[in-house]
Protein backbone atom coordinates (compact mmCIF):
# COMPACT_ATOMS: atom_id res chain seq x y z
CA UNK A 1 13.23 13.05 7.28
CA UNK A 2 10.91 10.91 8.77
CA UNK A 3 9.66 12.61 12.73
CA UNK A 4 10.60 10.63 15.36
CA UNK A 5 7.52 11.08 17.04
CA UNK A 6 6.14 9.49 14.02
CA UNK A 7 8.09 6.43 14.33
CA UNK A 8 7.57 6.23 18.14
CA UNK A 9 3.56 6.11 17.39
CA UNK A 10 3.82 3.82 15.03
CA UNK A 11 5.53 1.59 17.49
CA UNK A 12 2.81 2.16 20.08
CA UNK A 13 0.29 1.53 17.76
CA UNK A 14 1.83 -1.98 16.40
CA UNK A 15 1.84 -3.21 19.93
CA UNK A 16 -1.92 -3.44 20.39
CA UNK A 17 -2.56 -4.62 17.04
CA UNK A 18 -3.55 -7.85 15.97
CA UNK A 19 -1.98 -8.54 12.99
CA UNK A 20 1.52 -6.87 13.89
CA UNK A 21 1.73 -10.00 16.09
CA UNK A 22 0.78 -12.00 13.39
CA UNK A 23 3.54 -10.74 10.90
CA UNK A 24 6.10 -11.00 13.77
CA UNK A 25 4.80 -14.83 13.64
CA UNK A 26 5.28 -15.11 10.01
CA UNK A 27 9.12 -13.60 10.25
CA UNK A 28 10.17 -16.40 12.03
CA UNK A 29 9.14 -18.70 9.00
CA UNK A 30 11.79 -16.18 7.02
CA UNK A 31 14.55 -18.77 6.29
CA UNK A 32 12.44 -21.59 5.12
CA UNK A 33 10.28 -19.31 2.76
CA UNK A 34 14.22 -17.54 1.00
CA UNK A 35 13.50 -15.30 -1.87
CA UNK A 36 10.12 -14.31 -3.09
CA UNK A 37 9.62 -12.08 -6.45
CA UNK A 38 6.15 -9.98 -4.82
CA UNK A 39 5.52 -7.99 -2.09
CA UNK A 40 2.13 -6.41 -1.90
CA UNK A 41 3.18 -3.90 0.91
CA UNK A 42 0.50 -1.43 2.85
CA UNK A 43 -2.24 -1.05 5.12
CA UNK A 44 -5.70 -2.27 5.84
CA UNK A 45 -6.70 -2.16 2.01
CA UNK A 46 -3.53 -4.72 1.32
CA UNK A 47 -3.96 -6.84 4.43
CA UNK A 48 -7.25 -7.97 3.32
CA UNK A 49 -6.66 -8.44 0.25
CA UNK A 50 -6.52 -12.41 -0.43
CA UNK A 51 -3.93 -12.62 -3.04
CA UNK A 52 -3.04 -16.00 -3.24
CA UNK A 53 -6.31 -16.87 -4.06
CA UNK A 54 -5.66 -14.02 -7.03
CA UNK A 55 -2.82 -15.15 -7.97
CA UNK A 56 -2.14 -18.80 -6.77
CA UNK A 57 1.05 -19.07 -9.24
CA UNK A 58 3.09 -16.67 -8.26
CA UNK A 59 5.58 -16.01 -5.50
CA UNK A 60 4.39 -13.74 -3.57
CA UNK A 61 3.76 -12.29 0.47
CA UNK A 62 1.34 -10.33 1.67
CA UNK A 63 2.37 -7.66 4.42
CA UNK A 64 0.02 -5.03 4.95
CA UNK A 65 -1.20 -4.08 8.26
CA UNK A 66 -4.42 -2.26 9.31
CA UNK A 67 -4.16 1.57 10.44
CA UNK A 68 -0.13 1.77 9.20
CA UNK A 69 1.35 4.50 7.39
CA UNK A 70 4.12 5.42 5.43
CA UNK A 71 6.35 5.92 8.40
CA UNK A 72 5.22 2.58 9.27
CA UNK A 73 6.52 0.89 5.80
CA UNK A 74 9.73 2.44 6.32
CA UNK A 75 9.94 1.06 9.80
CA UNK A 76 8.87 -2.20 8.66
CA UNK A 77 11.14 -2.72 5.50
CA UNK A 78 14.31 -4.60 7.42
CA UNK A 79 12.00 -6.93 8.68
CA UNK A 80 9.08 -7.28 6.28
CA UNK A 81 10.43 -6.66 2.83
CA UNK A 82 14.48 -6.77 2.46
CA UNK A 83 14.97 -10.20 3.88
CA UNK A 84 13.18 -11.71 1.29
CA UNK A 85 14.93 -9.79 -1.78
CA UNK A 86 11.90 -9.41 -4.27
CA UNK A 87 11.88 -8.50 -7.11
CA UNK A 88 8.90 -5.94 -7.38
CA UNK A 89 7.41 -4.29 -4.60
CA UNK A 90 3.63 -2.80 -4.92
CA UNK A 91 3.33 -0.10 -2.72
CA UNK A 92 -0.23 1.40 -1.42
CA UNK A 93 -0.09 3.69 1.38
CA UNK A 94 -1.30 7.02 2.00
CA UNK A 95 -5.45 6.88 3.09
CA UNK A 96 -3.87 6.68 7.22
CA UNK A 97 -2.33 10.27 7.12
CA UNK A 98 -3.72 11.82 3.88
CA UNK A 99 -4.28 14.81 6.75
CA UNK A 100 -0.93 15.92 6.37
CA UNK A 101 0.56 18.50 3.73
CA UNK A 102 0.37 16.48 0.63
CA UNK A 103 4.08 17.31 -0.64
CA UNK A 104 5.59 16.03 2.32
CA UNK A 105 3.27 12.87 2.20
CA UNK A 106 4.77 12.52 -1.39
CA UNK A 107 7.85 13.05 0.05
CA UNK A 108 7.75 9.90 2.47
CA UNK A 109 6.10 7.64 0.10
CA UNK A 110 8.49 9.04 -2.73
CA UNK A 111 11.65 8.33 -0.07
CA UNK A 112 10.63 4.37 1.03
CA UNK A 113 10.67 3.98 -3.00
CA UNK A 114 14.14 5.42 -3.10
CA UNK A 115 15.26 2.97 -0.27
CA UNK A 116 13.88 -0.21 -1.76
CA UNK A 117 14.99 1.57 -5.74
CA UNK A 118 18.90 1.45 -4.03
CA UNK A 119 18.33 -2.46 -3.78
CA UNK A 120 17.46 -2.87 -6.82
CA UNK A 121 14.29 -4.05 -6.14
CA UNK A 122 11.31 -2.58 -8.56
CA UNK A 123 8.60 -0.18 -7.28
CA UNK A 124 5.22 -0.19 -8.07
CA UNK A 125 3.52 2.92 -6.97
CA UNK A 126 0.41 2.73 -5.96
CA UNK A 127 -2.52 5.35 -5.97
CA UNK A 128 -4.35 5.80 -3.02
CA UNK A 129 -7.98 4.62 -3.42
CA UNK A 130 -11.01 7.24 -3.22
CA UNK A 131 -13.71 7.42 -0.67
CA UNK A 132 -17.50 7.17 -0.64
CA UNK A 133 -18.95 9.41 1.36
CA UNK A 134 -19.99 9.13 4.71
CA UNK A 135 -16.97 7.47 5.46
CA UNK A 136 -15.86 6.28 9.33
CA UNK A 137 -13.08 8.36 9.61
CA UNK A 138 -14.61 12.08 8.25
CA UNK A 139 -11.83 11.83 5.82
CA UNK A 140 -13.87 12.40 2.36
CA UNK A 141 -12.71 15.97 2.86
CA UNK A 142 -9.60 15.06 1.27
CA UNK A 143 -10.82 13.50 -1.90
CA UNK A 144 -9.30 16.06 -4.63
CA UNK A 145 -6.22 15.72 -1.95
CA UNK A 146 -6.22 11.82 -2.95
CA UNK A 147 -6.46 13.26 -6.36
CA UNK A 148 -3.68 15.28 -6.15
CA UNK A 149 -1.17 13.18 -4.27
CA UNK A 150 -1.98 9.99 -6.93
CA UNK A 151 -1.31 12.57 -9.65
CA UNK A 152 2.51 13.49 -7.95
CA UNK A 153 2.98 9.66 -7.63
CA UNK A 154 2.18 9.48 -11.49
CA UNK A 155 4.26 11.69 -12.27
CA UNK A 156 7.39 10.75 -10.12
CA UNK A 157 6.86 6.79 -11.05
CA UNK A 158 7.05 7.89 -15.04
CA UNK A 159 10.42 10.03 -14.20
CA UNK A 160 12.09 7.06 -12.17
CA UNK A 161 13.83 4.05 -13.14
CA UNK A 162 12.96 1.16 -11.89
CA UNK A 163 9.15 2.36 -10.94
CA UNK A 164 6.01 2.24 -12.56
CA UNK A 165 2.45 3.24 -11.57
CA UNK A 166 -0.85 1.38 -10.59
CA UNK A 167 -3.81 3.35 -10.81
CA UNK A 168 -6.54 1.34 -9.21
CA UNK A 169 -8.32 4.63 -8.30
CA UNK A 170 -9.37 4.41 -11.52
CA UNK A 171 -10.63 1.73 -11.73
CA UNK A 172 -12.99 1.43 -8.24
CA UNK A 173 -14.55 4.68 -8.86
CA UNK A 174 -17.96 5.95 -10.33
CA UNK A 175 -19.06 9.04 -12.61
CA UNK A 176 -18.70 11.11 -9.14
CA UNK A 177 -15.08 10.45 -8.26
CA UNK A 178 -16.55 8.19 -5.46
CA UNK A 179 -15.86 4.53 -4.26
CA UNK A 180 -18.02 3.02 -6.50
CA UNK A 181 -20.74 1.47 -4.56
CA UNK A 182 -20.32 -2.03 -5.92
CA UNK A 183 -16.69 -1.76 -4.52
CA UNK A 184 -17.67 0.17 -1.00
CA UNK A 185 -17.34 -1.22 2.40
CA UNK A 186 -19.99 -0.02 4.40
CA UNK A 187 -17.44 2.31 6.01
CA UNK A 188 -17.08 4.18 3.10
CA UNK A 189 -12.87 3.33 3.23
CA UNK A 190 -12.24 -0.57 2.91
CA UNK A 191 -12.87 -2.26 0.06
CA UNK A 192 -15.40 -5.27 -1.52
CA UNK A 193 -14.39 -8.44 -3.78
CA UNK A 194 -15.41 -6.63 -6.34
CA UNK A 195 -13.00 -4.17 -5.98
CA UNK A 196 -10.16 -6.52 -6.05
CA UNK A 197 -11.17 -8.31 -8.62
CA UNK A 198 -10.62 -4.99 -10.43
CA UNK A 199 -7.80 -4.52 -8.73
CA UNK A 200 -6.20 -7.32 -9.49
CA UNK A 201 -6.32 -6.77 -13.49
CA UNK A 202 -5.10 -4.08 -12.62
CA UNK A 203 -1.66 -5.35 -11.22
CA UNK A 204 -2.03 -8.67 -12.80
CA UNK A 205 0.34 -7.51 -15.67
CA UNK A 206 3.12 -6.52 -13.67
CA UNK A 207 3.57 -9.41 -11.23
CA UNK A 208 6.65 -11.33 -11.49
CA UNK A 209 6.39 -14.68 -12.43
């Protein structure tokens, strides 16, 4: 299911990046950190995200990486997610490759949540966050696409055991469907503080002690 010239891009791409080399770093601290209840696992939007100043009392890791995919999550999970046999997973993915068809973007997201479902580890689906426009990357051409694709994950998260659904596109955009400009990186993708402070009441409820 997943291309294999997917997966071999996603490899090229990890080996220039920054902060793939710093998550390889952080796996060999693995055995001395054992179990931990939350993973916040993603991209760019994730990575920067300072959680533990969030949520100080919890168990949790942060491992999202800048410019990865959902090819690159399912890559990833031996390493970055299984080892540490969480409880709950939250999942946001999608912005990096919201060009292709949106079913079979569902598709991957939908089959990543089926691999981490079959170890009994929780799912929280994530939607994908909208876009204020100009953005960087020309991709506010897919904003009802966003739309779309959060409304499948919606749906499939309130069919499946064991998942549930975070909408934080809700609550980061304005009248116009935009990234609100109080939560908009001047990029017109990344986020503010602001925005994670809303995001973060957002998924405050579901964390894991």
């Amino acid at each position: 299911m997943f291309e294999q010239e997917h997966t071999d891009a996603i490899v090229t791409f990890y080996s220039t990046y920054p902060r793939y080399a710093e998550i390889e770093r952080f796996r060999a601290l693995r055995a001395s950190v054992g179990t931990v209840r939350n993973i916040f696992y993603g991209d760019s939007i994730t990575a920067a995200w300072p959680l533990h100043e969030f949520f100080p009392n919890h168990s949790l890791l942060n491992r999202g990486i800048g410019g990865d995919n959902v090819y690159g999550l399912r890559l990833r999970l031996a390493d970055d997610v299984l080892p540490y046999a969480p409880t709950r997973v939250f999942m946001l993915i999608g912005i990096n490759g919201i060009e292709e068809p949106e079913e079979r973007l569902v598709a991957h997201i939908l089959a990543v949540t089926d691999l981490l479902r079959q170890r009994q580890i929780e799912v929280g689906l994530s939607s994908i966050l909208p876009l204020r426009a100009p953005d960087n990357w020309d991709r506010f051409q897919y904003q009802d696409r966003i739309v779309r694709v959060n409304a499948a994950l919606r749906d499939a998260a309130a069919r499946t055991d064991g998942c549930f659904f975070l909408d934080y596109h809700a609550a980061v955009r304005d009248e116009s469907g935009q990234l609100s400009v109080e939560c908009a990186a001047a990029d017109g993708t990344h986020v503010t503080f602001e925005a994670y402070r809303r995001m973060a009441e957002v998924v405050r409820p579901h964390l894991v002690p």
